[in-house]
PDB file of N, CA and C in Angstrom:
ATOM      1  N   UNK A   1      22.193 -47.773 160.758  1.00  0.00           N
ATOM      2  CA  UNK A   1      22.529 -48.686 159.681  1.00  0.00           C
ATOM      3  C   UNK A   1      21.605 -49.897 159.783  1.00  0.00           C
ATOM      4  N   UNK A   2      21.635 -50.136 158.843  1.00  0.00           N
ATOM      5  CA  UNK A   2      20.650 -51.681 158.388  1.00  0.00           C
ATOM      6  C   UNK A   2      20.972 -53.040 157.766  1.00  0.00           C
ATOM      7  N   UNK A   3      21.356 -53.704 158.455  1.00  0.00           N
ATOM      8  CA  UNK A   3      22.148 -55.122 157.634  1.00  0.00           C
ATOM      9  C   UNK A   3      20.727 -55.497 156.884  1.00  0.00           C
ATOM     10  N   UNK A   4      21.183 -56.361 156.049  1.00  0.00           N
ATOM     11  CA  UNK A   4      19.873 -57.143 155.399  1.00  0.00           C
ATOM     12  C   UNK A   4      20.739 -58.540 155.191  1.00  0.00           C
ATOM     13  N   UNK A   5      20.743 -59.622 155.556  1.00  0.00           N
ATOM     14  CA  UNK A   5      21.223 -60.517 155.143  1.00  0.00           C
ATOM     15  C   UNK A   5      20.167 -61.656 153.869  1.00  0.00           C
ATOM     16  N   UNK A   6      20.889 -61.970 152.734  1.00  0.00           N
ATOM     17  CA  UNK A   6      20.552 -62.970 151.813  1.00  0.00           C
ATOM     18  C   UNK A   6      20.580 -64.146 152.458  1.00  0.00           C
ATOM     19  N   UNK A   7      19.721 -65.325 151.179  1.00  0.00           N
ATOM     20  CA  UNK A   7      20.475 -66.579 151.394  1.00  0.00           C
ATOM     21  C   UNK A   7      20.885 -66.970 150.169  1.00  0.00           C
ATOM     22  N   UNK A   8      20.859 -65.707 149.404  1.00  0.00           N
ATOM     23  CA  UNK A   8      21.715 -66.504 147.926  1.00  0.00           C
ATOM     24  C   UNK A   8      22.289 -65.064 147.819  1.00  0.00           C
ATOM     25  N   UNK A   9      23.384 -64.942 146.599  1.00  0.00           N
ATOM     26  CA  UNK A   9      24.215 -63.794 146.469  1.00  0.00           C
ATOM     27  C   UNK A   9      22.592 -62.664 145.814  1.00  0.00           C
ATOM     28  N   UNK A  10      23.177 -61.736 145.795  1.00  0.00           N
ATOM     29  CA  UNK A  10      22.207 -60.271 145.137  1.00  0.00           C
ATOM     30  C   UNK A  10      22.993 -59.121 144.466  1.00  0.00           C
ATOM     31  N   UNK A  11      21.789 -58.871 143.427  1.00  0.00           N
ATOM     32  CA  UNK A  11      22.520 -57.894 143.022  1.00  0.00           C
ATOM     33  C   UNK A  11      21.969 -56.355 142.665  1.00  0.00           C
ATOM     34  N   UNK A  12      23.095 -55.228 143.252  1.00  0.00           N
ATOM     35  CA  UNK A  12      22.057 -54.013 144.099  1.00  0.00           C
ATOM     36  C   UNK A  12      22.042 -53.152 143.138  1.00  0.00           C
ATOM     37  N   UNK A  13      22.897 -53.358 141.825  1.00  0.00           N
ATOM     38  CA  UNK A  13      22.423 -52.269 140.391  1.00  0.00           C
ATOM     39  C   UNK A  13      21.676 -51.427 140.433  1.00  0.00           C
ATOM     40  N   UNK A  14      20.519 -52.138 140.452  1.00  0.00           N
ATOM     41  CA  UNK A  14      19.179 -51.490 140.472  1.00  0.00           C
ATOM     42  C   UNK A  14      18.373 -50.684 141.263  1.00  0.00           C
ATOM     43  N   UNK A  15      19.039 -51.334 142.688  1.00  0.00           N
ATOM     44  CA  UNK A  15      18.153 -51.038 144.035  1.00  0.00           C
ATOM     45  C   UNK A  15      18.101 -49.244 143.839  1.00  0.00           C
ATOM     46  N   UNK A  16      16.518 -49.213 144.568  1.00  0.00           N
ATOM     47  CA  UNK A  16      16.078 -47.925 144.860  1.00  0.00           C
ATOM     48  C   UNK A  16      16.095 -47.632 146.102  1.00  0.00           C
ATOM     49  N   UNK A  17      17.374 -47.580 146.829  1.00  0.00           N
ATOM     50  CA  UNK A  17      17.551 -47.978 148.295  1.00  0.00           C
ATOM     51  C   UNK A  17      15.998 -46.828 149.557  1.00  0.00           C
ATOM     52  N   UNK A  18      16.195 -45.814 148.771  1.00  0.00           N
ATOM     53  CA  UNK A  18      14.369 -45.157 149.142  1.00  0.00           C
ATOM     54  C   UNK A  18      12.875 -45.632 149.356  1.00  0.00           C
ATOM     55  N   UNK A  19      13.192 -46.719 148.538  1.00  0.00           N
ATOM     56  CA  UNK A  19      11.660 -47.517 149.174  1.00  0.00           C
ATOM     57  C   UNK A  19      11.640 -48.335 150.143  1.00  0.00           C
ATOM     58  N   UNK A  20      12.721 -48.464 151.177  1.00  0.00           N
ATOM     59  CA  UNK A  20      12.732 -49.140 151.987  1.00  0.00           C
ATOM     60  C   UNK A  20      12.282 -48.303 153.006  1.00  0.00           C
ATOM     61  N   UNK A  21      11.704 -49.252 154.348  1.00  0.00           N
ATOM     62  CA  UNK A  21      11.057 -49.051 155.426  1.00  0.00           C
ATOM     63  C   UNK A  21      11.128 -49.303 156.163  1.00  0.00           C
ATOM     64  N   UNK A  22      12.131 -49.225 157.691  1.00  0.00           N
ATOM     65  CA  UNK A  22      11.636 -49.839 159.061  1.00  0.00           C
ATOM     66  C   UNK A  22      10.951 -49.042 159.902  1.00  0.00           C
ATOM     67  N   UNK A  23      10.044 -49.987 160.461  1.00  0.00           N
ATOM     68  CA  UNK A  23       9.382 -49.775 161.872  1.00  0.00           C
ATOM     69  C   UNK A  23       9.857 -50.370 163.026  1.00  0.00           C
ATOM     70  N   UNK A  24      10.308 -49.537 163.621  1.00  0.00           N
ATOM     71  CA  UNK A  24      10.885 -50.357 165.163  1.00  0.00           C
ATOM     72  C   UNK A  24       9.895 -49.428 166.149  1.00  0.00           C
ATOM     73  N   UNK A  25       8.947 -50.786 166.525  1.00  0.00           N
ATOM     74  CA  UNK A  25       8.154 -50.168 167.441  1.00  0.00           C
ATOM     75  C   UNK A  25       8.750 -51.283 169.326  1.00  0.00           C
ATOM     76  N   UNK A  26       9.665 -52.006 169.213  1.00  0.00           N
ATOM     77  CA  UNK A  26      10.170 -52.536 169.556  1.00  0.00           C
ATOM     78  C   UNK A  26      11.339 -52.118 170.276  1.00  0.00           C
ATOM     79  N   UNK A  27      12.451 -51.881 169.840  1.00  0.00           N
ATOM     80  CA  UNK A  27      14.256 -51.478 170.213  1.00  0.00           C
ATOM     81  C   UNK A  27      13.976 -50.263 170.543  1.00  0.00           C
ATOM     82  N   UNK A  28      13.919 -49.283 169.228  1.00  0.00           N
ATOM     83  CA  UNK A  28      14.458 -47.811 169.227  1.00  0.00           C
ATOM     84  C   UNK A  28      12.984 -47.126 169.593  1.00  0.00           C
ATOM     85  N   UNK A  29      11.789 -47.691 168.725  1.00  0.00           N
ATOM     86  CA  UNK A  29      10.297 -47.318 168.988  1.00  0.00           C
ATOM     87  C   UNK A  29      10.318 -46.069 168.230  1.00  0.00           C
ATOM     88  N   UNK A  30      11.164 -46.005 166.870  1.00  0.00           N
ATOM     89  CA  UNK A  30      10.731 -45.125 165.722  1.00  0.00           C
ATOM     90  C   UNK A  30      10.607 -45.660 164.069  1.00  0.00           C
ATOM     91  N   UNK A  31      10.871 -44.852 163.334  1.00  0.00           N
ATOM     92  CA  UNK A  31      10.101 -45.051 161.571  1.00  0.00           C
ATOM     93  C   UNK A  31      11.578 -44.784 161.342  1.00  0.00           C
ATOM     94  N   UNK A  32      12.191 -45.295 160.437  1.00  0.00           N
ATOM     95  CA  UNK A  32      13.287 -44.624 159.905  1.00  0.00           C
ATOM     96  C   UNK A  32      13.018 -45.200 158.349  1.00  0.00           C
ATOM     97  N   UNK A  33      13.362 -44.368 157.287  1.00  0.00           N
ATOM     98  CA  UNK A  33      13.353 -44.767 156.125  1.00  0.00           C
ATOM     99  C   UNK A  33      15.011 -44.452 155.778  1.00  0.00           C
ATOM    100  N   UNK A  34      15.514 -45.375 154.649  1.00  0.00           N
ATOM    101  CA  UNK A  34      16.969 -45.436 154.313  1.00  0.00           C
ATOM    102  C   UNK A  34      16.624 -44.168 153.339  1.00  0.00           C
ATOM    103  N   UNK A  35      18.079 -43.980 153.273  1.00  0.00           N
ATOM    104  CA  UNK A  35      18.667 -42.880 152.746  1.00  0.00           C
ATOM    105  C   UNK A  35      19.387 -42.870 151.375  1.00  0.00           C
ATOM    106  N   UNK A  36      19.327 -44.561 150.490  1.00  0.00           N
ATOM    107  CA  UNK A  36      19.899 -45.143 149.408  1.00  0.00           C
ATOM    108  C   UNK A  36      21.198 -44.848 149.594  1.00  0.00           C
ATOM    109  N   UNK A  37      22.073 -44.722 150.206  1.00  0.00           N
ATOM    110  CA  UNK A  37      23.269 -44.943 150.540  1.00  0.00           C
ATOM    111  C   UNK A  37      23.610 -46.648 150.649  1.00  0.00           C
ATOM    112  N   UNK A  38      23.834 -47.719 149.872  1.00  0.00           N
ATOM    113  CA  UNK A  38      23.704 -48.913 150.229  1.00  0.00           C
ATOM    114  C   UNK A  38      25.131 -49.748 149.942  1.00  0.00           C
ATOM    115  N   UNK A  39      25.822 -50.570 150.276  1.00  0.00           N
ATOM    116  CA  UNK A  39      26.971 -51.315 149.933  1.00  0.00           C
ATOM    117  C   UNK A  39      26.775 -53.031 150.668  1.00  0.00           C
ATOM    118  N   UNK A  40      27.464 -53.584 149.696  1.00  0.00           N
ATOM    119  CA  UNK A  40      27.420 -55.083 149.835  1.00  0.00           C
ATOM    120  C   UNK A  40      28.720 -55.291 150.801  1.00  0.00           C
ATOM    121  N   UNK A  41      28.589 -55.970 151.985  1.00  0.00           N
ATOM    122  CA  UNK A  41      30.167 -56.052 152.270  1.00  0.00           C
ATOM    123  C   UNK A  41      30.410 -57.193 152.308  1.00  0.00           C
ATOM    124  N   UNK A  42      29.233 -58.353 151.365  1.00  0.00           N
ATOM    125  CA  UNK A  42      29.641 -59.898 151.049  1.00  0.00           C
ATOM    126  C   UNK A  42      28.683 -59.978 150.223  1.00  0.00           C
ATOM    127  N   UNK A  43      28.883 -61.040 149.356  1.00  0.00           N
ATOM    128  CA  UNK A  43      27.824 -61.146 147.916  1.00  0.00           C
ATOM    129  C   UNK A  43      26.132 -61.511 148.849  1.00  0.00           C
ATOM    130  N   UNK A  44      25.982 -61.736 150.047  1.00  0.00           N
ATOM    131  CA  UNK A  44      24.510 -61.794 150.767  1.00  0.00           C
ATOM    132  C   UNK A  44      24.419 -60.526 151.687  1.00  0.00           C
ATOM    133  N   UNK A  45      24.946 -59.815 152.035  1.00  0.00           N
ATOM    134  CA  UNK A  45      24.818 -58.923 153.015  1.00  0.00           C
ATOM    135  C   UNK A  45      25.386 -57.478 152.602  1.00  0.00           C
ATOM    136  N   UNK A  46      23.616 -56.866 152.490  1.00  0.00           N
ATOM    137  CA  UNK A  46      23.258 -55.257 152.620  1.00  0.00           C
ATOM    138  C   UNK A  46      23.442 -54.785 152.998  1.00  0.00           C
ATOM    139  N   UNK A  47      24.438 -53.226 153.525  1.00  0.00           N
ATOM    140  CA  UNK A  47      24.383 -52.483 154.658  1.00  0.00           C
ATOM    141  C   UNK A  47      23.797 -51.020 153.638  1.00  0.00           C
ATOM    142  N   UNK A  48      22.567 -50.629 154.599  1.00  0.00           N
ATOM    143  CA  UNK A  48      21.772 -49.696 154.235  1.00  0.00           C
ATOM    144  C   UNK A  48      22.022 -48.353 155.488  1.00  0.00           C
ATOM    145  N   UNK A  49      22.101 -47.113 155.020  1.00  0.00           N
ATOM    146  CA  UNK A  49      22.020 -46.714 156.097  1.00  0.00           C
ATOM    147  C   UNK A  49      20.529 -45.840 155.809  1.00  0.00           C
ATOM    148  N   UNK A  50      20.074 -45.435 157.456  1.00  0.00           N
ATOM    149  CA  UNK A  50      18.410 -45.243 157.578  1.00  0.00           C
ATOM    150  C   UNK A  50      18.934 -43.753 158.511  1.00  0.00           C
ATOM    151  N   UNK A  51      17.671 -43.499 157.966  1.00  0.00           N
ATOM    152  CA  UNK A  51      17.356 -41.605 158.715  1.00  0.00           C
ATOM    153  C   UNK A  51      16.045 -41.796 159.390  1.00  0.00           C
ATOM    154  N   UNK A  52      16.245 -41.517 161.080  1.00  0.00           N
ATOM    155  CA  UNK A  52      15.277 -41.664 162.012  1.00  0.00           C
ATOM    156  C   UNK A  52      14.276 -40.621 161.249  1.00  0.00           C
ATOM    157  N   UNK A  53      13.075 -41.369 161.232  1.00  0.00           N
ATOM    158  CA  UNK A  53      11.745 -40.176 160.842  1.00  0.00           C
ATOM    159  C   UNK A  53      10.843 -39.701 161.775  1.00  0.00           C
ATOM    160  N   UNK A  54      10.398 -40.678 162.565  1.00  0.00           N
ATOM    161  CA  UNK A  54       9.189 -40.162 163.577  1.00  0.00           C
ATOM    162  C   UNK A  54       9.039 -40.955 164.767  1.00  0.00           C
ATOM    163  N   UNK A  55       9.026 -41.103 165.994  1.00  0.00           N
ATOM    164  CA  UNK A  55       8.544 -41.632 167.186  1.00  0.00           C
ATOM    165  C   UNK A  55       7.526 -42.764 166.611  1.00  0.00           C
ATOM    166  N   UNK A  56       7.116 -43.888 167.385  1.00  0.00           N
ATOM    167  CA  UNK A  56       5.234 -43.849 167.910  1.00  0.00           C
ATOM    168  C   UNK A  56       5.260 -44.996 166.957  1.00  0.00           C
ATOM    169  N   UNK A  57       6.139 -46.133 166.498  1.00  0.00           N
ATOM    170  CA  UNK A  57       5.667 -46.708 165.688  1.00  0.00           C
ATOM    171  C   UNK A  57       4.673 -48.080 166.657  1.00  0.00           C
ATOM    172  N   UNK A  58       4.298 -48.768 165.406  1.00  0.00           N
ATOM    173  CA  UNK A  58       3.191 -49.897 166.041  1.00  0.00           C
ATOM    174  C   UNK A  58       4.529 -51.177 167.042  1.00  0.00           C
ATOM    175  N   UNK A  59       3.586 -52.128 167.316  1.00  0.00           N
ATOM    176  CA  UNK A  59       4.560 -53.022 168.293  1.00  0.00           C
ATOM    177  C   UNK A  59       5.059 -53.668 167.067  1.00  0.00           C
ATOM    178  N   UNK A  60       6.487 -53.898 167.836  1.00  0.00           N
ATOM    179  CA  UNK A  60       7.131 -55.161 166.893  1.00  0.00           C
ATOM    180  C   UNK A  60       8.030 -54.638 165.501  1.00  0.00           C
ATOM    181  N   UNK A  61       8.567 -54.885 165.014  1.00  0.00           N
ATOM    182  CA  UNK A  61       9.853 -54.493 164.042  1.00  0.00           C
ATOM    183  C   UNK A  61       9.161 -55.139 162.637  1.00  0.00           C
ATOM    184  N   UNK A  62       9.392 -53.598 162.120  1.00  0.00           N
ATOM    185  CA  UNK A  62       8.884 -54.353 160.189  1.00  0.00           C
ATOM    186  C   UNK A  62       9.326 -53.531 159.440  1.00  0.00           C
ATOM    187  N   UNK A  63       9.913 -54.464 158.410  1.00  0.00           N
ATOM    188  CA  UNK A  63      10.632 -53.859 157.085  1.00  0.00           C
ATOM    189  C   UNK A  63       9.783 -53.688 155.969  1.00  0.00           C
ATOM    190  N   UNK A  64       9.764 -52.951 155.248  1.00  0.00           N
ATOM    191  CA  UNK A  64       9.000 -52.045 153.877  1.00  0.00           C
ATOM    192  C   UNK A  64      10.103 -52.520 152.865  1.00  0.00           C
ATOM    193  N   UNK A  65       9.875 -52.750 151.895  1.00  0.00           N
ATOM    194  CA  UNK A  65      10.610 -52.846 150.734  1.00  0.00           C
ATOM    195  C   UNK A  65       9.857 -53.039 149.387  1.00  0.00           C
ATOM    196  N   UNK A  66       8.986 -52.697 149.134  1.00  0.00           N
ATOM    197  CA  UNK A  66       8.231 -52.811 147.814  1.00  0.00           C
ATOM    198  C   UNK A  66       8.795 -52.452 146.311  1.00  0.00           C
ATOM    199  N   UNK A  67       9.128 -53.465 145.958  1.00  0.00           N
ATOM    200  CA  UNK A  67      10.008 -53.462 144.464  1.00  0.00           C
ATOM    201  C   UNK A  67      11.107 -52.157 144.484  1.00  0.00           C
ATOM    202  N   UNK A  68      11.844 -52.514 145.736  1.00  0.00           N
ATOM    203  CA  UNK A  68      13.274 -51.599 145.914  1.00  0.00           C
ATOM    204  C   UNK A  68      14.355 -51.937 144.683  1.00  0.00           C
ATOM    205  N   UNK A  69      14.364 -53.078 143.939  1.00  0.00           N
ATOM    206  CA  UNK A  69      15.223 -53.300 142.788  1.00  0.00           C
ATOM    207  C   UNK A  69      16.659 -54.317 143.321  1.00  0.00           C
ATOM    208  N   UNK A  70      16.300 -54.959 144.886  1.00  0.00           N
ATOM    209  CA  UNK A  70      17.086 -55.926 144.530  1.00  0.00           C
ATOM    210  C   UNK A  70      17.209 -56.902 144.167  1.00  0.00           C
ATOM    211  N   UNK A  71      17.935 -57.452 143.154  1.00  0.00           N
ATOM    212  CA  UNK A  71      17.699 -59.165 142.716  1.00  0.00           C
ATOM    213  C   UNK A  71      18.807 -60.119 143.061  1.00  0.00           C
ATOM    214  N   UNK A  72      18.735 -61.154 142.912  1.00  0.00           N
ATOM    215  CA  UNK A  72      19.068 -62.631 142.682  1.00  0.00           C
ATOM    216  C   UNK A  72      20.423 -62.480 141.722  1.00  0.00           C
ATOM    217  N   UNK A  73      21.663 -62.788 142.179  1.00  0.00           N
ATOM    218  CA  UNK A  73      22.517 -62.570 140.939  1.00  0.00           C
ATOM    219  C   UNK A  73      22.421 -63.505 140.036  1.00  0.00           C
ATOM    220  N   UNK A  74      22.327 -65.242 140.426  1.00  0.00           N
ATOM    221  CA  UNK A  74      21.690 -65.950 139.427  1.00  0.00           C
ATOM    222  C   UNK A  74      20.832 -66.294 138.513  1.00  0.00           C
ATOM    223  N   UNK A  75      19.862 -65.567 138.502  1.00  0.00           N
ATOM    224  CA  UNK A  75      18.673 -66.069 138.055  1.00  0.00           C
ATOM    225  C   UNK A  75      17.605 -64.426 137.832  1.00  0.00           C
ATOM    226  N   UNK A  76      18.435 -63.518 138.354  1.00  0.00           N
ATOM    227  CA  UNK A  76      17.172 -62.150 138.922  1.00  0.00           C
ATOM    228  C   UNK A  76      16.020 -61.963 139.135  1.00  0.00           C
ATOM    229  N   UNK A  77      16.016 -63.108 139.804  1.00  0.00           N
ATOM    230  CA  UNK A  77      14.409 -63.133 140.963  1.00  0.00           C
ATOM    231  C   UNK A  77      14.445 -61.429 141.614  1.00  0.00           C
ATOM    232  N   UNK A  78      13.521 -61.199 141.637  1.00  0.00           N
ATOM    233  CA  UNK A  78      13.586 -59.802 142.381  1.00  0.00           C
ATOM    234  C   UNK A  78      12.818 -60.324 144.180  1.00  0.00           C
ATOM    235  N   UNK A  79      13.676 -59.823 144.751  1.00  0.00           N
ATOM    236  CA  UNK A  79      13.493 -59.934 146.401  1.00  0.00           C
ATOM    237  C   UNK A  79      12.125 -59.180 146.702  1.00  0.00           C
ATOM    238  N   UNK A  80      11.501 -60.045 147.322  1.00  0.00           N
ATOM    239  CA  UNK A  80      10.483 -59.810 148.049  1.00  0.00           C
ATOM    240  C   UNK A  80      10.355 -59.593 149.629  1.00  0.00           C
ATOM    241  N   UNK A  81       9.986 -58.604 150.794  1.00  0.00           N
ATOM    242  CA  UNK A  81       9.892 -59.026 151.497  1.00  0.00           C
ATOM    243  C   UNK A  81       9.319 -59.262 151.679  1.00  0.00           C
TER     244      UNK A  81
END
């Protein structure tokens, strides 16, 4: 699973929970991409769940998210990471 915490509320309508990406070359030291299975369990906080993909990632922990479709409930800024 994958928390994502906001700092303003969001809204996941849209989200394409599939274009997301971690690299944990760090903790676990694999690729897992989510599975779009996604739920809010507070108007800032994502829980995504992720499917281990491959061993061997680079050093250090990084998230992928390229126009996954979440926005801003105020305003619908679309989230960038």
């Amino acid at each position: 699973m994958l928390r994502m915490v906001f700092s303003r509320a969001i809204d996941i309508s849209g989200m394409d929970g599939t274009a997301i990406e971690l690299d944990d070359g760090t903790f676990n030291h694999g690729q897992y991409f989510a599975i779009g299975d996604a739920v809010l369990s507070d108007p800032v906080t994502l829980d995504v769940r992720v499917l281990y993909f491959t061993s061997g990632s680079p050093a250090g922990v990084h998230l992928t998210a390229p126009e996954c479709g979440i926005v801003a409930v105020d305003d619908g800024t679309a989230w960038r990471e």
